[in-house]
Protein backbone atom coordinates (compact mmCIF):
# COMPACT_ATOMS: atom_id res chain seq x y z
CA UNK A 1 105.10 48.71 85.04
CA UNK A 2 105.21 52.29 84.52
CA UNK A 3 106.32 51.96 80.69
CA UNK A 4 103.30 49.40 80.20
CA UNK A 5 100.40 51.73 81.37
CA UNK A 6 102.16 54.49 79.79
CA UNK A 7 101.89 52.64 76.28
CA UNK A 8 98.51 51.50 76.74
CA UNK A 9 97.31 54.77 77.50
CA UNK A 10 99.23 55.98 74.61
CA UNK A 11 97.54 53.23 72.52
CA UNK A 12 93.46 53.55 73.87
CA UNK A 13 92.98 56.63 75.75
CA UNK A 14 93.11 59.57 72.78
CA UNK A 15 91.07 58.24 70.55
CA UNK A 16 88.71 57.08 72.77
CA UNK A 17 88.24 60.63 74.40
CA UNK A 18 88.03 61.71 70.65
CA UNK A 19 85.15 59.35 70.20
CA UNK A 20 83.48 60.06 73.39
CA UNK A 21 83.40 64.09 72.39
CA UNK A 22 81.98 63.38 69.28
CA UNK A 23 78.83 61.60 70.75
CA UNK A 24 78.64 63.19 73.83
CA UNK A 25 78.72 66.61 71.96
CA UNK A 26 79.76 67.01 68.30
CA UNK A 27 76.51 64.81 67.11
CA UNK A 28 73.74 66.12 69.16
CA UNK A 29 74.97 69.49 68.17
CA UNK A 30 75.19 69.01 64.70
CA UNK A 31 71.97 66.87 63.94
CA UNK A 32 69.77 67.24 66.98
CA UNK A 33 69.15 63.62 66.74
CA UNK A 34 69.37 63.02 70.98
CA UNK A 35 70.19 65.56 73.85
CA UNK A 36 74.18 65.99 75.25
CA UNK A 37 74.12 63.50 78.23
CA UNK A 38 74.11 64.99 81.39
CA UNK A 39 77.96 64.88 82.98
CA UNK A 40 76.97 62.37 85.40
CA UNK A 41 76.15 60.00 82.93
CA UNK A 42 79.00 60.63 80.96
CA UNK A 43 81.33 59.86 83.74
CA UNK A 44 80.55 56.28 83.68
CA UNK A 45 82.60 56.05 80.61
CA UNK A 46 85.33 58.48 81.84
CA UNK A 47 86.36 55.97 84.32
CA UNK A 48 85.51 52.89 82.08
CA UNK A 49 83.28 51.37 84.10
CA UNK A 50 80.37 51.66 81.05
CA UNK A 51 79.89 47.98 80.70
CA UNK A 52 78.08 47.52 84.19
CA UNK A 53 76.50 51.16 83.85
CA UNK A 54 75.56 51.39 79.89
CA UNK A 55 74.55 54.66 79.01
CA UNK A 56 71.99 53.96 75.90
CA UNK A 57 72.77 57.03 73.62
CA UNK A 58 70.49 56.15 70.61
CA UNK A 59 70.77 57.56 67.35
CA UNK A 60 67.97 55.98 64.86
CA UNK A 61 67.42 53.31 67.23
CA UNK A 62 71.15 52.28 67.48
CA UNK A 63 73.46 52.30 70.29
CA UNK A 64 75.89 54.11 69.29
CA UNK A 65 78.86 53.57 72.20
CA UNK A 66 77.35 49.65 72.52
CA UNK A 67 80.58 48.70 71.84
CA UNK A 68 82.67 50.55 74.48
CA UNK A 69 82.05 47.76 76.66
CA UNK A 70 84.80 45.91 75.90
CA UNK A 71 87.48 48.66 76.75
CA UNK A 72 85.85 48.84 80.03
CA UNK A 73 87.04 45.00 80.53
CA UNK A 74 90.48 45.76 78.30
CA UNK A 75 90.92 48.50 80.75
CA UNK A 76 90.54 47.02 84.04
CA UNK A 77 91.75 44.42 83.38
CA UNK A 78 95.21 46.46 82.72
CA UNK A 79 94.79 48.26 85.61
CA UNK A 80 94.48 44.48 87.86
CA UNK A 81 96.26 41.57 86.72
CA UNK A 82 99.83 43.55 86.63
CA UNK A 83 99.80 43.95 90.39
CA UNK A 84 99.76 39.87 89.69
CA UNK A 85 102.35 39.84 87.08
CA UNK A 86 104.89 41.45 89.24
CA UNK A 87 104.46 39.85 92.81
CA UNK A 88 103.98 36.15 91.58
CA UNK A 89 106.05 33.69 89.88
CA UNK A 90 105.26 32.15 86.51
CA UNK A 91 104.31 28.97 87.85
CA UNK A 92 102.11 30.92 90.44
CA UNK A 93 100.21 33.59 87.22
CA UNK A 94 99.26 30.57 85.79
CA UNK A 95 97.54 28.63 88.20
CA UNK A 96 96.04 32.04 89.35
CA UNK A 97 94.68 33.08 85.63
CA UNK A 98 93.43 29.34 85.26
CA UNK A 99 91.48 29.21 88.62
CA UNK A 100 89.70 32.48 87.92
CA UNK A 101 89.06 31.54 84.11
CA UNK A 102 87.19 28.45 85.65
CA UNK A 103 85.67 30.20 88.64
CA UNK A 104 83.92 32.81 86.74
CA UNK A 105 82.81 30.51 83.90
CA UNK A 106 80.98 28.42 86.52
CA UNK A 107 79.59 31.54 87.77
CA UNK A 108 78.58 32.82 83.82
CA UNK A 109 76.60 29.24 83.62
CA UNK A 110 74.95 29.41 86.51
CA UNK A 111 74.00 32.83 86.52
CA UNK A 112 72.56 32.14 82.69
CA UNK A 113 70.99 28.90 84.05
CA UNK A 114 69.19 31.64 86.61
CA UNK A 115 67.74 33.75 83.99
CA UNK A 116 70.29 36.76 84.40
CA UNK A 117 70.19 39.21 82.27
CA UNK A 118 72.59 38.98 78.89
CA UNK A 119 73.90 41.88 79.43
CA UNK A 120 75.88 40.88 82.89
CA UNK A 121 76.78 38.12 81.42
CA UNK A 122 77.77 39.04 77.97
CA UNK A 123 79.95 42.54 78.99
CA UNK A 124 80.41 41.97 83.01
CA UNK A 125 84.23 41.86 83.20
CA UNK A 126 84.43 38.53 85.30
CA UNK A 127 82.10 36.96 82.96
CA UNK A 128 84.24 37.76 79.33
CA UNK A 129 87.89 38.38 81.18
CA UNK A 130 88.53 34.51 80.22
CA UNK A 131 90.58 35.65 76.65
CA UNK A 132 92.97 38.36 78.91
CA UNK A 133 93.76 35.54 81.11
CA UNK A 134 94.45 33.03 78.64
CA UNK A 135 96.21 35.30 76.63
CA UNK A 136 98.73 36.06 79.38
CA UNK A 137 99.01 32.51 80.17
CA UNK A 138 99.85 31.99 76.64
CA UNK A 139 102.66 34.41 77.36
CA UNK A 140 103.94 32.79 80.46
CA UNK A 141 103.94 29.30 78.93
CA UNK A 142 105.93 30.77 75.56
CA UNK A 143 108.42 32.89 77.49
CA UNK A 144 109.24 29.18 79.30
CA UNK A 145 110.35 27.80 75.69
CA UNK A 146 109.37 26.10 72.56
CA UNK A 147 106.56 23.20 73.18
CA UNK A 148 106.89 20.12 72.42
CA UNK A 149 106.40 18.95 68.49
CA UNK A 150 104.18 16.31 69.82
CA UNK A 151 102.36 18.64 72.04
CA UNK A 152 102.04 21.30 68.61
CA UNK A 153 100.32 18.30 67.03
CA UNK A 154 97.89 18.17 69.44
CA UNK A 155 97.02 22.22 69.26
CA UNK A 156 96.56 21.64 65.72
CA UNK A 157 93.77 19.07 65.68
CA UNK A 158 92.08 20.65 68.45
CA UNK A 159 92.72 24.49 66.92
CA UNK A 160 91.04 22.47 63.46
CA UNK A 161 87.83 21.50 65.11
CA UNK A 162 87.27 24.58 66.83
CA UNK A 163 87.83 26.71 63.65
CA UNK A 164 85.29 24.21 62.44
CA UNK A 165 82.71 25.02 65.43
CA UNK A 166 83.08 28.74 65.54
CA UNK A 167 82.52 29.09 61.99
CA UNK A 168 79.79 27.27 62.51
CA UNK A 169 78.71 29.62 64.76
CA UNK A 170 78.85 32.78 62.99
CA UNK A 171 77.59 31.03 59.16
CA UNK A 172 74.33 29.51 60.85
CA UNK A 173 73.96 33.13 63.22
CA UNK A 174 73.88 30.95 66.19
CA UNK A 175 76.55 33.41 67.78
CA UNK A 176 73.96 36.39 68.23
CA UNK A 177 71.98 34.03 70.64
CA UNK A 178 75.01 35.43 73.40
CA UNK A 179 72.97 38.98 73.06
CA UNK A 180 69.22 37.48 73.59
CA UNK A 181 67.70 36.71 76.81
CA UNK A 182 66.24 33.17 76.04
CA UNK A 183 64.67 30.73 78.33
CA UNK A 184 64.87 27.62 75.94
CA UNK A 185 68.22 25.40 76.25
CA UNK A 186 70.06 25.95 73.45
CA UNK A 187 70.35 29.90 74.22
CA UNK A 188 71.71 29.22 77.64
CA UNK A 189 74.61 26.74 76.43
CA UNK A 190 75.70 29.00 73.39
CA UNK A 191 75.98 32.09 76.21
CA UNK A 192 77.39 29.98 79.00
CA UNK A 193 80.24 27.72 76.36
CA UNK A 194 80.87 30.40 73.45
CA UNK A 195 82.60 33.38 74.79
CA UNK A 196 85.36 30.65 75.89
CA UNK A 197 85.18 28.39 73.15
CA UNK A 198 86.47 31.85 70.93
CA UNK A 199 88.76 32.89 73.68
CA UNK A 200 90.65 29.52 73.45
CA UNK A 201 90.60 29.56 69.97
CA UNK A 202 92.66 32.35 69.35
CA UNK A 203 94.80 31.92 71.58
CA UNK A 204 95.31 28.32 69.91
CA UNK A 205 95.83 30.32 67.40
CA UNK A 206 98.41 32.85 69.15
CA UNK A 207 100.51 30.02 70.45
CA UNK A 208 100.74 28.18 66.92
CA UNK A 209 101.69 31.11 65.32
CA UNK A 210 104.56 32.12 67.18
CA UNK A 211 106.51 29.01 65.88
CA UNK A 212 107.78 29.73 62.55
CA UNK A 213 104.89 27.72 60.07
CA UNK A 214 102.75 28.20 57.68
CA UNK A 215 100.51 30.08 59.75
CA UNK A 216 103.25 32.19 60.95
CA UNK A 217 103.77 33.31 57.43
CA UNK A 218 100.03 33.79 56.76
CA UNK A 219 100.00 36.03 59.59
CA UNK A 220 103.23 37.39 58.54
CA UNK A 221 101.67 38.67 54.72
CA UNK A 222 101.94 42.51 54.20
CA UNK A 223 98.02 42.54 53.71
CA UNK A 224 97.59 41.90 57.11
CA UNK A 225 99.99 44.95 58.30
CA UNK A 226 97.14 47.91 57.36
CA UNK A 227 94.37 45.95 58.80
CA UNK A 228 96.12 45.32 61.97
CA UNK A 229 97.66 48.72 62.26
CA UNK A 230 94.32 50.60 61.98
CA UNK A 231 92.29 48.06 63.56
CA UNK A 232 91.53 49.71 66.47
CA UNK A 233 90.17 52.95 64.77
CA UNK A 234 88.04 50.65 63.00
CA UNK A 235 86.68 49.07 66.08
CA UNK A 236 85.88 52.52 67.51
CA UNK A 237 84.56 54.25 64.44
CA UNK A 238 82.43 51.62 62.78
CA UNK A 239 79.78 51.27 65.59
CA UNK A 240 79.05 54.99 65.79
CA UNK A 241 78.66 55.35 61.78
CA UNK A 242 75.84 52.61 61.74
CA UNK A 243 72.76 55.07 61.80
CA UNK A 244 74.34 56.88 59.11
CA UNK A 245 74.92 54.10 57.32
CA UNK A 246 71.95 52.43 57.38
CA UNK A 247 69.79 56.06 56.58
CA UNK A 248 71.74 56.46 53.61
CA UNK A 249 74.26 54.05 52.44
CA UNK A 250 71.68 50.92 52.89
CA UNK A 251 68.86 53.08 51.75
CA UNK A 252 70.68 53.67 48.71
CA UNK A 253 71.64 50.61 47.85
CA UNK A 254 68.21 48.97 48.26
CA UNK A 255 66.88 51.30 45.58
CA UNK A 256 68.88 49.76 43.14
CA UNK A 257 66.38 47.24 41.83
CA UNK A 258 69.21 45.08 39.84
CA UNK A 259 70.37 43.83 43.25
CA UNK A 260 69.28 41.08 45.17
CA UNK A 261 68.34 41.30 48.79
CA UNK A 262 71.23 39.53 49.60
CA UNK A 263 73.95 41.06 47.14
CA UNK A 264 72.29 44.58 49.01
CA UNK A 265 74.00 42.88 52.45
CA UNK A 266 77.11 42.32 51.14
CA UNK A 267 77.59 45.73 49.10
CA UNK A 268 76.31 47.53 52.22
CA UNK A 269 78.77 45.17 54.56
CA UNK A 270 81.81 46.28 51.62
CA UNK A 271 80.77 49.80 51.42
CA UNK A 272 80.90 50.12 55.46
CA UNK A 273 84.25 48.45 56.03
CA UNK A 274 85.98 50.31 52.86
CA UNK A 275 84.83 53.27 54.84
CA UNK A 276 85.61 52.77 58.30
CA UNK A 277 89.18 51.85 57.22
CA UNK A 278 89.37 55.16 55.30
CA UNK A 279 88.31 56.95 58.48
CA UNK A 280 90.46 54.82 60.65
CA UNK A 281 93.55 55.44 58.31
CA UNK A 282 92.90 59.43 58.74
CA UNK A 283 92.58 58.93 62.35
CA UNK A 284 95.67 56.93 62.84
CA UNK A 285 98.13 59.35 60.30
CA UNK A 286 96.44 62.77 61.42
CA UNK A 287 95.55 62.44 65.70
CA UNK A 288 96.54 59.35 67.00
CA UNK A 289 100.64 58.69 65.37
CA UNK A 290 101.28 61.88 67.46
CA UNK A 291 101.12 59.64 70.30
CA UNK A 292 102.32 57.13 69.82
CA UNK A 293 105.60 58.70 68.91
CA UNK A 294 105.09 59.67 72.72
CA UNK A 295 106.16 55.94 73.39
CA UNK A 296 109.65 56.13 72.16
CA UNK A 297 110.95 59.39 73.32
CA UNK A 298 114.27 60.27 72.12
């Protein structure tokens, strides 16, 4: 146990801090664009507990650590569910992991059903911990053996149609309805059904590709390796750059009259990923390989 929290620090902590410092001081300092929090305030994400106490530092009218939330589940939920792994059997995790993945999704719907606020629903870590649990399950039921062909049939099919759904989702922009507080039907399904309908997806996904197809060998391409290796500087760095990018990048772009509003979207979408992976390539060569060397000591 002491080997997993050590990598996982290893892995999250540093260049979270780093981001943190940069917000909480480096910005205000440099532009003057919002005060330094007071210490109190910046506590709450210290101890990862921002995404039932969000501290709303706005820069331009973005939030610009809106997307810490989900470390604060990542991270208790690392701190929990080992004290499960390691006094329960297999048969024992599962059943556990399932009963809570159904518990709290009964408690999401009828909390949304209430009128709750989205925002317990959407970052509360009971309400969104249904993709940790599954993914562990996934791991439990693997390390037992190979499934059955006819049973890998059957993920298939049902992996197909979900793809199919999710897309769906996203293409239409029926997904942001899980951030709006709506009191008309279809908002309260899509936030009660979608966070799990994604979280079972992938880890459809996660179980078919862990048996040598075609998928396996999709994931397996070498243009997958940068992406996945700097992934998580991109998560953390991309959120905080969106006032600057929208003041200038998306400002710039619009002025260019040969572009269509729509061709402006997807140059600006382009231009901000190309970026963010330059910054998160930096990040990960320059600050954060000197830890994780720190996880193979010789």
């Amino acid at each position: 146990m002491r080997r997993f929290y050590r990598n996982r620090f290893l892995r999250i902590v540093p260049v979270y801090i780093l981001a943190l410092i940069s917000v909480f001081y480096v910005i205000p300092l440099l532009t003057n664009s919002y005060q330094v929090p007071k210490t109190t305030d910046q506590l709450i994400y210290y101890f990862y507990i921002q995404n039932y106490f969000p501290l709303k530092i706005i820069d331009n009218e973005y939030v610009l650590l809106g997307h810490f939330w989900s470390i604060a589940v990542e991270m208790q939920f690392y701190i929990l569910w080992p004290v499960v792994i390691y006094n329960f059997r297999s048969v024992t995790i599962v059943k556990i992991a399932l009963y809570l993945i159904l518990v709290f999704a009964f408690i999401r719907s009828g909390l949304i059903f209430n009128h709750t606020d989205w925002g317990v629903t959407f970052s509360w870590t009971p309400f969104r911990i249904d993709g940790l649990l599954l993914g562990s399950v996934a791991s439990v039921w693997m390390a037992s053996g190979r499934i059955a062909p006819s049973l890998l049939n059957r993920l298939w099919l049902i992996t197909a149609v979900l793809a199919i759904i999710v897309a769906w989702f996203i293409w239409t922009g029926k997904a942001t309805e899980m951030v709006k507080m709506g009191t008309w039907l279809e908002n309260k399904i899509i936030r009660s059904t979608v966070p799990s309908i994604v979280s079972i997806f992938f880890t459809f996904i996660l179980i078919l590709s862990l048996h040598n197809n075609q998928l396996t060998s999709f994931l397996s391409l070498r243009l997958w390796k940068p992406i996945a290796r700097y992934s998580y500087g991109i998560y953390v760095i991309h959120y905080m750059l969106i006032p600057t990018f929208y003041s200038t990048l998306y400002r710039v772009l619009e002025s260019f009259q040969l572009l269509s509003s729509e061709m402006v979207i997807y140059a600006y979408f382009l231009s901000c990923s190309v970026i963010s992976f330059v910054l998160a390539f930096i990040s990960y060569h320059f600050y954060e390989i000197h830890f994780l060397k720190l996880k193979h000591p010789n």
